[in-house]
Protein backbone atom coordinates (compact mmCIF):
# COMPACT_ATOMS: atom_id res chain seq x y z
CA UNK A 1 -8.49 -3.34 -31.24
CA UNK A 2 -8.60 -7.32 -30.93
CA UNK A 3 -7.44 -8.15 -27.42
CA UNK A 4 -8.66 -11.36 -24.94
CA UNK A 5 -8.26 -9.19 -21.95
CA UNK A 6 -8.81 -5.13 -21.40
CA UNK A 7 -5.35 -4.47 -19.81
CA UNK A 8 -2.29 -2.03 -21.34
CA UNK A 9 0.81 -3.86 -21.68
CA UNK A 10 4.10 -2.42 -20.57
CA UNK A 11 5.28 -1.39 -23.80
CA UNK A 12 1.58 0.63 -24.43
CA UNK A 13 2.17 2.62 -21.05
CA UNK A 14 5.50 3.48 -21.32
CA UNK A 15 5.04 4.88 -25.18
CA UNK A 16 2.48 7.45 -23.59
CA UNK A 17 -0.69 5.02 -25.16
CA UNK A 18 -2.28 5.25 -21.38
CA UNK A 19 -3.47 8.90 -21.20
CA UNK A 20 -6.24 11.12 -21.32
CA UNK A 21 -7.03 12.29 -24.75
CA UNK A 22 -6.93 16.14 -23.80
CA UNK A 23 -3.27 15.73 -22.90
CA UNK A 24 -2.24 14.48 -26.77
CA UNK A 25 -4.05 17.20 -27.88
CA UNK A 26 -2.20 19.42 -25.48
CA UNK A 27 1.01 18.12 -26.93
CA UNK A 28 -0.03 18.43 -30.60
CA UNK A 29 -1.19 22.28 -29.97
CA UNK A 30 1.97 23.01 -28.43
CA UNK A 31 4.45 21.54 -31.02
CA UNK A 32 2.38 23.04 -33.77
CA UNK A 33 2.38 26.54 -31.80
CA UNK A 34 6.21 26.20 -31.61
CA UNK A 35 6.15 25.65 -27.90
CA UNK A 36 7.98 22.86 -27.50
CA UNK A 37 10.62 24.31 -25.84
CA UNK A 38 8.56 25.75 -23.05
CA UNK A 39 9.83 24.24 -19.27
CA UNK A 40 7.30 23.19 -16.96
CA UNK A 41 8.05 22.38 -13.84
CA UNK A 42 5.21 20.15 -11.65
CA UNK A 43 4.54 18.56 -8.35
CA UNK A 44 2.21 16.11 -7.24
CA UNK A 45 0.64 15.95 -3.95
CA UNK A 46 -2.63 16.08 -1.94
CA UNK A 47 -4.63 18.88 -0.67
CA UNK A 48 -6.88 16.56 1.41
CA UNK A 49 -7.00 12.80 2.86
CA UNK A 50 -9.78 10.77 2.87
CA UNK A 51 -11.77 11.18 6.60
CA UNK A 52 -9.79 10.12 9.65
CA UNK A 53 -6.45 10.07 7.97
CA UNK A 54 -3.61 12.50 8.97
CA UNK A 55 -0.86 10.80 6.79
CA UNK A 56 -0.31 8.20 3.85
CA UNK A 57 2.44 6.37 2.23
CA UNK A 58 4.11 7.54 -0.65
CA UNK A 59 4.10 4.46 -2.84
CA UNK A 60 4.76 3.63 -6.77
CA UNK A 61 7.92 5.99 -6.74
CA UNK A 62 10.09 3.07 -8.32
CA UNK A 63 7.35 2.04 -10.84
CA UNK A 64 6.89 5.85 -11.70
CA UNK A 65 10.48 6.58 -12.18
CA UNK A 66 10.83 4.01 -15.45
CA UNK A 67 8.26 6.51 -17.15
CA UNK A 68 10.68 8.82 -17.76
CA UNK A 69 13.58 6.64 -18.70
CA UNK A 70 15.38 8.35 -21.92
CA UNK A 71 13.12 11.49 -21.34
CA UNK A 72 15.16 14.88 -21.29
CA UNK A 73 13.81 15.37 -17.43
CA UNK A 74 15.26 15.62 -14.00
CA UNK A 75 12.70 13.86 -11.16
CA UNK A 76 12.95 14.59 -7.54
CA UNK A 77 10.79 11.97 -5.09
CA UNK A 78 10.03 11.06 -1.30
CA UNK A 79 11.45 7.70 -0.61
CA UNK A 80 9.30 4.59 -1.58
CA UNK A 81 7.61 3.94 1.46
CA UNK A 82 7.63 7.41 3.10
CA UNK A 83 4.73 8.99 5.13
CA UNK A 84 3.61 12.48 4.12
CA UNK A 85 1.13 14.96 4.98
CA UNK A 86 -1.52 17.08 2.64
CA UNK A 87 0.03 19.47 0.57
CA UNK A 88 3.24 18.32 0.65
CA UNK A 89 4.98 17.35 -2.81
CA UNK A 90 6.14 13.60 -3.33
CA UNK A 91 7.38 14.32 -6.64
CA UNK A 92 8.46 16.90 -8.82
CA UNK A 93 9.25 16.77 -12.39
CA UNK A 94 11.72 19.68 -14.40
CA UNK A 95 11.67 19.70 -18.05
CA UNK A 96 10.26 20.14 -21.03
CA UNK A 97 6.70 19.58 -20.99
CA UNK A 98 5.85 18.43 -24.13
CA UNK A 99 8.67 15.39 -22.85
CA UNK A 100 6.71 14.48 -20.14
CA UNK A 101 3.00 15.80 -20.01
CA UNK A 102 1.37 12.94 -21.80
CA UNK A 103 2.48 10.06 -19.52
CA UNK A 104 -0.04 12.54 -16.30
CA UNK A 105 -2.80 9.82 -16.24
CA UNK A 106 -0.28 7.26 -15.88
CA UNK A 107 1.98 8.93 -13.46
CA UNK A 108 -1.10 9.51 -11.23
CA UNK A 109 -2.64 5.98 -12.00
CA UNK A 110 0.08 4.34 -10.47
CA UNK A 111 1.24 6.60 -7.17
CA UNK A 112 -2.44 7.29 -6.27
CA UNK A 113 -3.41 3.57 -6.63
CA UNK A 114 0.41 2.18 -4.67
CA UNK A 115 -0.29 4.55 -2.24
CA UNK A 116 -3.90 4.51 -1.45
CA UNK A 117 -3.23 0.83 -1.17
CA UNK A 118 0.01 0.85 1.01
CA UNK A 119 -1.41 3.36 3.49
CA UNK A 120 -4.67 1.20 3.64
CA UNK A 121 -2.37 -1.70 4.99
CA UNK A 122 -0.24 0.28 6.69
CA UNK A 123 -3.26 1.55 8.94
CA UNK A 124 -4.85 -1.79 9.18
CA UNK A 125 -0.73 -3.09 10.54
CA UNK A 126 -1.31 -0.52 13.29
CA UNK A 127 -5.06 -1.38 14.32
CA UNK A 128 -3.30 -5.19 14.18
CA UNK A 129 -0.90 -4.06 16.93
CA UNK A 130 1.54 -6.22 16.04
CA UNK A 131 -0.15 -9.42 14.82
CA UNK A 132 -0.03 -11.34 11.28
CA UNK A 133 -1.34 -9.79 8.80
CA UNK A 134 -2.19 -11.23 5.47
CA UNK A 135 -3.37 -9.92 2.36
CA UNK A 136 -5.49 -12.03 0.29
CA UNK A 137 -7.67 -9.46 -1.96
CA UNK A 138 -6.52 -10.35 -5.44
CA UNK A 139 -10.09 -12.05 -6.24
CA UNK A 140 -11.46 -8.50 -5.69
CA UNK A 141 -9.60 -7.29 -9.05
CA UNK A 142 -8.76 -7.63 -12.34
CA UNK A 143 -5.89 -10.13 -12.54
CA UNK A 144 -3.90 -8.07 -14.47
CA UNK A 145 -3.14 -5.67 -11.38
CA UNK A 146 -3.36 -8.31 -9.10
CA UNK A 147 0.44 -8.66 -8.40
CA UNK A 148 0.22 -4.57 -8.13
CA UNK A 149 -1.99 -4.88 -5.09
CA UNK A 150 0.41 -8.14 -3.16
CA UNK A 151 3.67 -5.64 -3.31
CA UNK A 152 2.25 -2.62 -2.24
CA UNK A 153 0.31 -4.32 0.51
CA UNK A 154 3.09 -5.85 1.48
CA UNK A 155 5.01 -2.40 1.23
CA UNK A 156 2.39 -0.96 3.62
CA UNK A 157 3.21 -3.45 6.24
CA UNK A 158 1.08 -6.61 5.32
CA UNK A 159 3.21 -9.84 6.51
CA UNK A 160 2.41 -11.87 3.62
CA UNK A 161 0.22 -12.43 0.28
CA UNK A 162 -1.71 -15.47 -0.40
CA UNK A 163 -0.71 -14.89 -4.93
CA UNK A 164 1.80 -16.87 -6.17
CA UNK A 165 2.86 -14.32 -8.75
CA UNK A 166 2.36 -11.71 -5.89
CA UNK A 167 4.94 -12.96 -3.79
CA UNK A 168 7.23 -13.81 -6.75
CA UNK A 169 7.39 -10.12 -7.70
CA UNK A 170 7.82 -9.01 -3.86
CA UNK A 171 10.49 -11.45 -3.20
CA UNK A 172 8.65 -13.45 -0.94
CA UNK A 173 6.89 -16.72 -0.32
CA UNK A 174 2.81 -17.26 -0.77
CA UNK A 175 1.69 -17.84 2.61
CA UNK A 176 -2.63 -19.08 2.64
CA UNK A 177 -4.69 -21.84 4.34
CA UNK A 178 -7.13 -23.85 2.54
CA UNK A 179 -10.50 -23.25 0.98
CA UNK A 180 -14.17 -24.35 1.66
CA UNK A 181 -13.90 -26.30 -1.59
CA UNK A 182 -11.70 -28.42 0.19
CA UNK A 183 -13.87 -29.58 2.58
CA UNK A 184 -16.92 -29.10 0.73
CA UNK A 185 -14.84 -32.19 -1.97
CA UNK A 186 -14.09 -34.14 0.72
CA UNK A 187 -17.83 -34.34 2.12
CA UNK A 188 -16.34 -33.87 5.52
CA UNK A 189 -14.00 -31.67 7.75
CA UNK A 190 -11.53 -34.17 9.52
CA UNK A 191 -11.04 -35.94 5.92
CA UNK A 192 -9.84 -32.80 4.24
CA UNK A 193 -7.24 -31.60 7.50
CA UNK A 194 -5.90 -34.82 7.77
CA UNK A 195 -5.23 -35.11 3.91
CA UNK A 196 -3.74 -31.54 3.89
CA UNK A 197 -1.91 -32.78 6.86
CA UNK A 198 -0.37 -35.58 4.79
CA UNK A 199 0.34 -34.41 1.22
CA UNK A 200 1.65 -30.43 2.29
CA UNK A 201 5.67 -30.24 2.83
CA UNK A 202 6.66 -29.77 6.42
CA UNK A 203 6.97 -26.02 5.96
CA UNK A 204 3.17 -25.20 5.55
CA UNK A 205 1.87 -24.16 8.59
CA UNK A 206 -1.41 -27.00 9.54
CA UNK A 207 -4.04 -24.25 9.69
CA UNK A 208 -7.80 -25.53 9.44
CA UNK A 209 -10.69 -23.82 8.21
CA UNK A 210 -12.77 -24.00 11.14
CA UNK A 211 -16.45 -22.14 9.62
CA UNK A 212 -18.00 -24.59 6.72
CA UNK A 213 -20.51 -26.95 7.96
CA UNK A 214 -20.87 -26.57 11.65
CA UNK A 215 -20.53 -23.69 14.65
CA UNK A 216 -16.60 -22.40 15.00
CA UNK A 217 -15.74 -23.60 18.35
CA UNK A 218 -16.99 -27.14 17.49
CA UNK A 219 -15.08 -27.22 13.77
CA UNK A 220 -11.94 -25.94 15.83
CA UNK A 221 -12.28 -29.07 18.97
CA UNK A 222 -12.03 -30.78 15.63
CA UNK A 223 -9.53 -30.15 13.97
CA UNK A 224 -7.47 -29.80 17.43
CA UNK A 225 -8.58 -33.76 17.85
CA UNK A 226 -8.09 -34.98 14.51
CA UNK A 227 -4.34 -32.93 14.22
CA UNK A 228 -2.97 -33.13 17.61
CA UNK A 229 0.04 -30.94 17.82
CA UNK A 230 0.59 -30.81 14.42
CA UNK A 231 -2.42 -28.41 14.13
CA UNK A 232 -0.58 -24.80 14.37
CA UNK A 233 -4.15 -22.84 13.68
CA UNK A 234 -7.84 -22.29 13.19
CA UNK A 235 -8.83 -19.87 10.89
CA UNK A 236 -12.38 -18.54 10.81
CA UNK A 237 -13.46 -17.21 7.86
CA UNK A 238 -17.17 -16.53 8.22
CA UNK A 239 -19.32 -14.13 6.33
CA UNK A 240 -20.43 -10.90 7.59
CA UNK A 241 -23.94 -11.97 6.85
CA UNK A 242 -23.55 -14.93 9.88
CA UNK A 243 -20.95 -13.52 11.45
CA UNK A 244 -23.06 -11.98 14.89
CA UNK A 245 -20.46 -10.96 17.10
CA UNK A 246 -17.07 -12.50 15.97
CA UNK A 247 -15.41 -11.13 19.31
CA UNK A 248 -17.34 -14.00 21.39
CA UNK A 249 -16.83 -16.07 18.65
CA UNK A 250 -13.24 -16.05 19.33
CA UNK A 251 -13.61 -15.62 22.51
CA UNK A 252 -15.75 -19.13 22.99
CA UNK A 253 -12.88 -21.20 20.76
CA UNK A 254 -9.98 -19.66 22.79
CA UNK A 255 -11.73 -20.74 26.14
CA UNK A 256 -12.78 -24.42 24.57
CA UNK A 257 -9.40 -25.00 22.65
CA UNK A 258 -7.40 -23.91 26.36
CA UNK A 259 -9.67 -25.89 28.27
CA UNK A 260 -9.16 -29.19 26.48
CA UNK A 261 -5.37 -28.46 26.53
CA UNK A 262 -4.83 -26.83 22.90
CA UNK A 263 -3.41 -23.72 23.98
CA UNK A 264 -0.74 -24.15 21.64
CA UNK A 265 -3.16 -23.84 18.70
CA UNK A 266 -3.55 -20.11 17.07
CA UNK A 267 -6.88 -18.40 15.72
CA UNK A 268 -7.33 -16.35 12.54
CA UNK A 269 -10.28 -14.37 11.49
CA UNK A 270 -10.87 -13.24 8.15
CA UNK A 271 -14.12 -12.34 5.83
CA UNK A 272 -14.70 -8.51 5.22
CA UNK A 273 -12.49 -7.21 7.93
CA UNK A 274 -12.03 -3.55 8.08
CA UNK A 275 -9.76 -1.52 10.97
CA UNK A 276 -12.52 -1.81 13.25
CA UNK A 277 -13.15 -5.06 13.24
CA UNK A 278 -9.20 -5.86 13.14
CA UNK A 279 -8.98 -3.41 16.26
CA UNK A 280 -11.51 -5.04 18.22
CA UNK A 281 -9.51 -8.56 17.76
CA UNK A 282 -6.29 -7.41 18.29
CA UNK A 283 -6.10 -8.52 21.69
CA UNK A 284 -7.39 -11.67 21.33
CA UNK A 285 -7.02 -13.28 17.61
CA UNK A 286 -4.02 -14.25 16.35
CA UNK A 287 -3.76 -12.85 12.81
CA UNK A 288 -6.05 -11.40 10.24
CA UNK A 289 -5.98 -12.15 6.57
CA UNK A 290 -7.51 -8.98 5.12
CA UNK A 291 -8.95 -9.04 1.21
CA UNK A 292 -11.19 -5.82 0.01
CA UNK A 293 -10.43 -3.20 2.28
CA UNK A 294 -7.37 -3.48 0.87
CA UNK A 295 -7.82 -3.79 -2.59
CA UNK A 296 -10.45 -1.23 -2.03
CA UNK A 297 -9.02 1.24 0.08
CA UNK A 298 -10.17 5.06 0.30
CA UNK A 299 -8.36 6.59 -2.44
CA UNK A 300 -5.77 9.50 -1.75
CA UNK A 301 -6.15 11.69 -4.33
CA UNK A 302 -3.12 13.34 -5.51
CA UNK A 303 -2.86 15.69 -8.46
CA UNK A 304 -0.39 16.89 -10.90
CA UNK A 305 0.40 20.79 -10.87
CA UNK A 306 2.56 22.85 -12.54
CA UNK A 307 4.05 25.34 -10.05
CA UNK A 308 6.70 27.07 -12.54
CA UNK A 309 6.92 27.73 -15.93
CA UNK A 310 10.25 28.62 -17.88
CA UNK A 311 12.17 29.63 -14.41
CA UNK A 312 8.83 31.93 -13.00
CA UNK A 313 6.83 31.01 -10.12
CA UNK A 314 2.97 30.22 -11.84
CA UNK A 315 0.23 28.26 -11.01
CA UNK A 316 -3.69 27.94 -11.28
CA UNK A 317 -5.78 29.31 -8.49
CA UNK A 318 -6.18 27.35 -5.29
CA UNK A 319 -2.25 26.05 -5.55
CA UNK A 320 0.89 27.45 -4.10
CA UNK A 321 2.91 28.90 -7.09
CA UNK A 322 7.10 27.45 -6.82
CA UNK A 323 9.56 24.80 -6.50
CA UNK A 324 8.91 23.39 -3.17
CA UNK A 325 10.77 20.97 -0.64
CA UNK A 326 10.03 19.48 2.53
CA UNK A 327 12.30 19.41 5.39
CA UNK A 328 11.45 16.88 8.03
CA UNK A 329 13.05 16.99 11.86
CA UNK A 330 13.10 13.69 14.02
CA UNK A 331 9.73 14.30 15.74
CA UNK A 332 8.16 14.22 12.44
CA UNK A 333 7.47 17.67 12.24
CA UNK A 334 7.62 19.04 8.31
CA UNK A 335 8.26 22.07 6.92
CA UNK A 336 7.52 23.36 3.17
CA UNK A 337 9.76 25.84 2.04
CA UNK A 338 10.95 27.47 -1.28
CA UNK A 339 13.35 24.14 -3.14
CA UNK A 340 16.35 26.23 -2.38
CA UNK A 341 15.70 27.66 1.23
CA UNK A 342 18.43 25.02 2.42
CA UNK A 343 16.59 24.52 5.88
CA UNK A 344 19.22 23.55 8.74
CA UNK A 345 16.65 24.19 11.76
CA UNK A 346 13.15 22.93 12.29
CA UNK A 347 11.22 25.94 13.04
CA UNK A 348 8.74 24.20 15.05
CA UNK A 349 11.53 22.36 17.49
CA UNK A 350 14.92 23.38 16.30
CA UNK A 351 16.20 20.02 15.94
CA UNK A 352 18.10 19.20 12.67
CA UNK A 353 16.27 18.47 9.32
CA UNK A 354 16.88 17.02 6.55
CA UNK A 355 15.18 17.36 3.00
CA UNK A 356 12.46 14.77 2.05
CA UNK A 357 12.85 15.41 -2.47
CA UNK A 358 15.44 13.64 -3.53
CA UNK A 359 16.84 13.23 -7.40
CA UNK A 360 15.04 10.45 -8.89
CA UNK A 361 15.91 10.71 -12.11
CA UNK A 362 18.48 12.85 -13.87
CA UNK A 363 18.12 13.83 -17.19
CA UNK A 364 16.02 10.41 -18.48
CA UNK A 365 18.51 8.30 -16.24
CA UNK A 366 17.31 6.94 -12.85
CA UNK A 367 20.15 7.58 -10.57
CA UNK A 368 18.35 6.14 -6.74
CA UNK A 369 18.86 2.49 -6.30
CA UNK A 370 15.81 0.74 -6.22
CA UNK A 371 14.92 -1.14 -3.10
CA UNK A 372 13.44 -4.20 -2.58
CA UNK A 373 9.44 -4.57 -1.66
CA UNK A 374 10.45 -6.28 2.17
CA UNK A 375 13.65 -3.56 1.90
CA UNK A 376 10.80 -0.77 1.74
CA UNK A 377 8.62 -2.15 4.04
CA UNK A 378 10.93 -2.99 6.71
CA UNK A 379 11.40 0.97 6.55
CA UNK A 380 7.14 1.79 6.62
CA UNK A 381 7.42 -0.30 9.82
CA UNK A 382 10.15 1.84 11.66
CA UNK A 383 8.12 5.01 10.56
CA UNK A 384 4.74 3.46 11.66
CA UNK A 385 6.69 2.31 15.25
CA UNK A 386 7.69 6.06 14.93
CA UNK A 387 4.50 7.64 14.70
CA UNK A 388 2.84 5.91 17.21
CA UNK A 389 5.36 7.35 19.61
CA UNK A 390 4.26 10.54 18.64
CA UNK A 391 1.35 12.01 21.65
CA UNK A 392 0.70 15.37 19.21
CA UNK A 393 0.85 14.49 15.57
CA UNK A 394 0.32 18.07 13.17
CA UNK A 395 -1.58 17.12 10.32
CA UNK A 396 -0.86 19.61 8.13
CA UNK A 397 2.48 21.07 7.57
CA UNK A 398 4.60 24.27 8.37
CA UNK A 399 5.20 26.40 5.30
CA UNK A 400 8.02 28.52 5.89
CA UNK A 401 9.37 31.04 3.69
CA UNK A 402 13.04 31.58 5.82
């Protein structure tokens, strides 16, 4: 195969050319055994989180869904953008599993990788407790995913994306600074502000790099003198191996830019930032512009089971055999039960419940409306501003046979 770059296009992933090679020889045994007709029916879900986490985001449901467009299968799905706990399912697919077993690696490629990267912002949005948050990670992978990581980070609660294409596919506009190169061309700092100053449109917000050639609270007096009140920010952007202790960093600038009367003027950190870092800031930096951790974030490693095959509860060892859903009650407590228990009560609480699988796809037709990236996200916000009202969260769920 004769290609410039290693990527699968579109047309390759949805024909089932994206899969482990044990799974086309599963489907060439089975339709030479005359067991085509057999029914499988799977879920996917988690049986553990990486360490620290009690929930993720289910993420990659829309993206998912279009694998089994003109398939002979019914899908049921969590809402993009929905927080769930170990074990319980996010999706489950009914049919035929010679219809639908080859596209497994890609069915997992993308929900594990959208939600492993959603969660990852959506974690690093609460350790920001409330401030901007940027991603900026696409130089940390292949190109070809790049736009991938800008709406799913932006799913997870990320305010903006520094790609162009990025933000084009979420809906939204680019939002970045400048880079060292700029300065570095110019020879000098004030040179390069003052000629981003002049040549950007109005609606770029005047943020300096403050880090290149000199200490940070110097580079920001700087910038403050040479921009006046244009100047909306200061971004520092400094290296972990120079860094010290970016807390007095910012701590120094803030005091020095207030003192000379530029409290008006923001500060942003970024350069290898992790929730610890961001979490230590939060009180005192502006906004964060986050790359790697992001890109790179602890994967949550959901798997593909069947649970039932032709109408009778059977699985492997170590999973529970049956269609399951998952009711959910207002204080976030969640309850597995058999698909058709019809749950009215929690059994935790008894507050009202409703059920968290919902048809997806009907018989190779998607039938749920597919909602915009900032559509999603606005709803992984309310659930995060949820959560943290929560004193007691469970981390694992009730299963409840009623």
């Amino acid at each position: 195969m004769d290609r410039k770059l290693y990527i699968a296009s579109e047309e390759e992933i949805l024909a089932g050319r994206v899969t482990d090679i044990y799974f086309a020889r599963t489907k060439e045994v089975l339709e030479k055994s005359g067991k085509t007709n057999v029914r499988a029916y799977t879920e996917i879900h988690a049986y553990g989180f990486p360490r620290g986490y009690d929930w993720a985001i289910a993420a990659g449901i829309n993206e998912a869904a279009t694998l089994f467009e003109g398939k002979d299968v019914d899908v049921y799905a969590v809402e993009e953008g929905e927080l769930f706990r170990v074990y319980e399912p996010v999706m489950a697919i009914d049919g035929r599993y010679v219809e639908y077993g080859i596209y497994e690696s890609s069915l997992l490629g993308i929900l594990r990788h959208a939600t492993s990267i959603a969660t990852k912002a959506a974690r690093l949005k609460i350790a920001a407790n409330g401030k901007m948050l940027i991603f900026f990670g696409i130089r940390s992978i292949h190109p070809a995913i790049a736009p991938m990581a800008d709406v799913y980070a932006l799913i997870g609660g990320c305010d903006a994306v520094s790609n162009i294409m990025g933000a084009e596919l979420a809906g939204v506009k680019p939002v970045g600074t400048m880079p060292h190169a700029l300065i570095l061309i110019f020879g000098n700092q004030p040179d390069a502000w003052k000629a981003f100053d002049r040549i950007m449109p109005p609606d770029v917000p005047r943020i300096a790099l403050c880090d290149t050639l000199s200490d940070e609270r110097f580079e920001a007096l700087m910038a403050a003198e040479a921009l006046g009140e244009r100047l909306y920010g200061v971004r520092f952007d400094t290296p972990g191996s120079r860094r010290g202790n970016m807390r007095k960093i910012v701590e120094e600038a803030r005091w020095a830019l207030d003192l000379a009367g530029y409290k008006h003027v923001k500060i942003f950190v970024s350069g290898g930032l992790d929730e610890e870092q961001v979490r230590e800031l939060a009180d005192i930096a502006d906004g964060f512009g986050v790359g790697t951790s992001i890109a790179f974030p602890p994967s949550i490693d959901l798997a593909m089971d069947i649970v039932e095959v032709d109408g009778r509860p059977f699985s492997k060892k170590g999973k529970l055999p049956g269609r399951k859903q998952v009711y959910r009650c207002g204080k976030l407590h969640d309850t597995i039960t058999p698909f058709n228990a019809r749950l009215e009560k929690c059994p935790i609480c008894g507050d009202s419940v409703e059920p968290l699988l919902k048809p997806l796809v009907k018989g190779g037709r998607i039938v749920r409306e597919r909602m915009k990236p900032v559509e999603v996200r606005e709803r992984v916000l309310r659930r995060l501003e949820q959560l943290m009202k929560i004193e007691e969260f469970r981390r694992e769920p009730l299963l409840y046979v009623p």
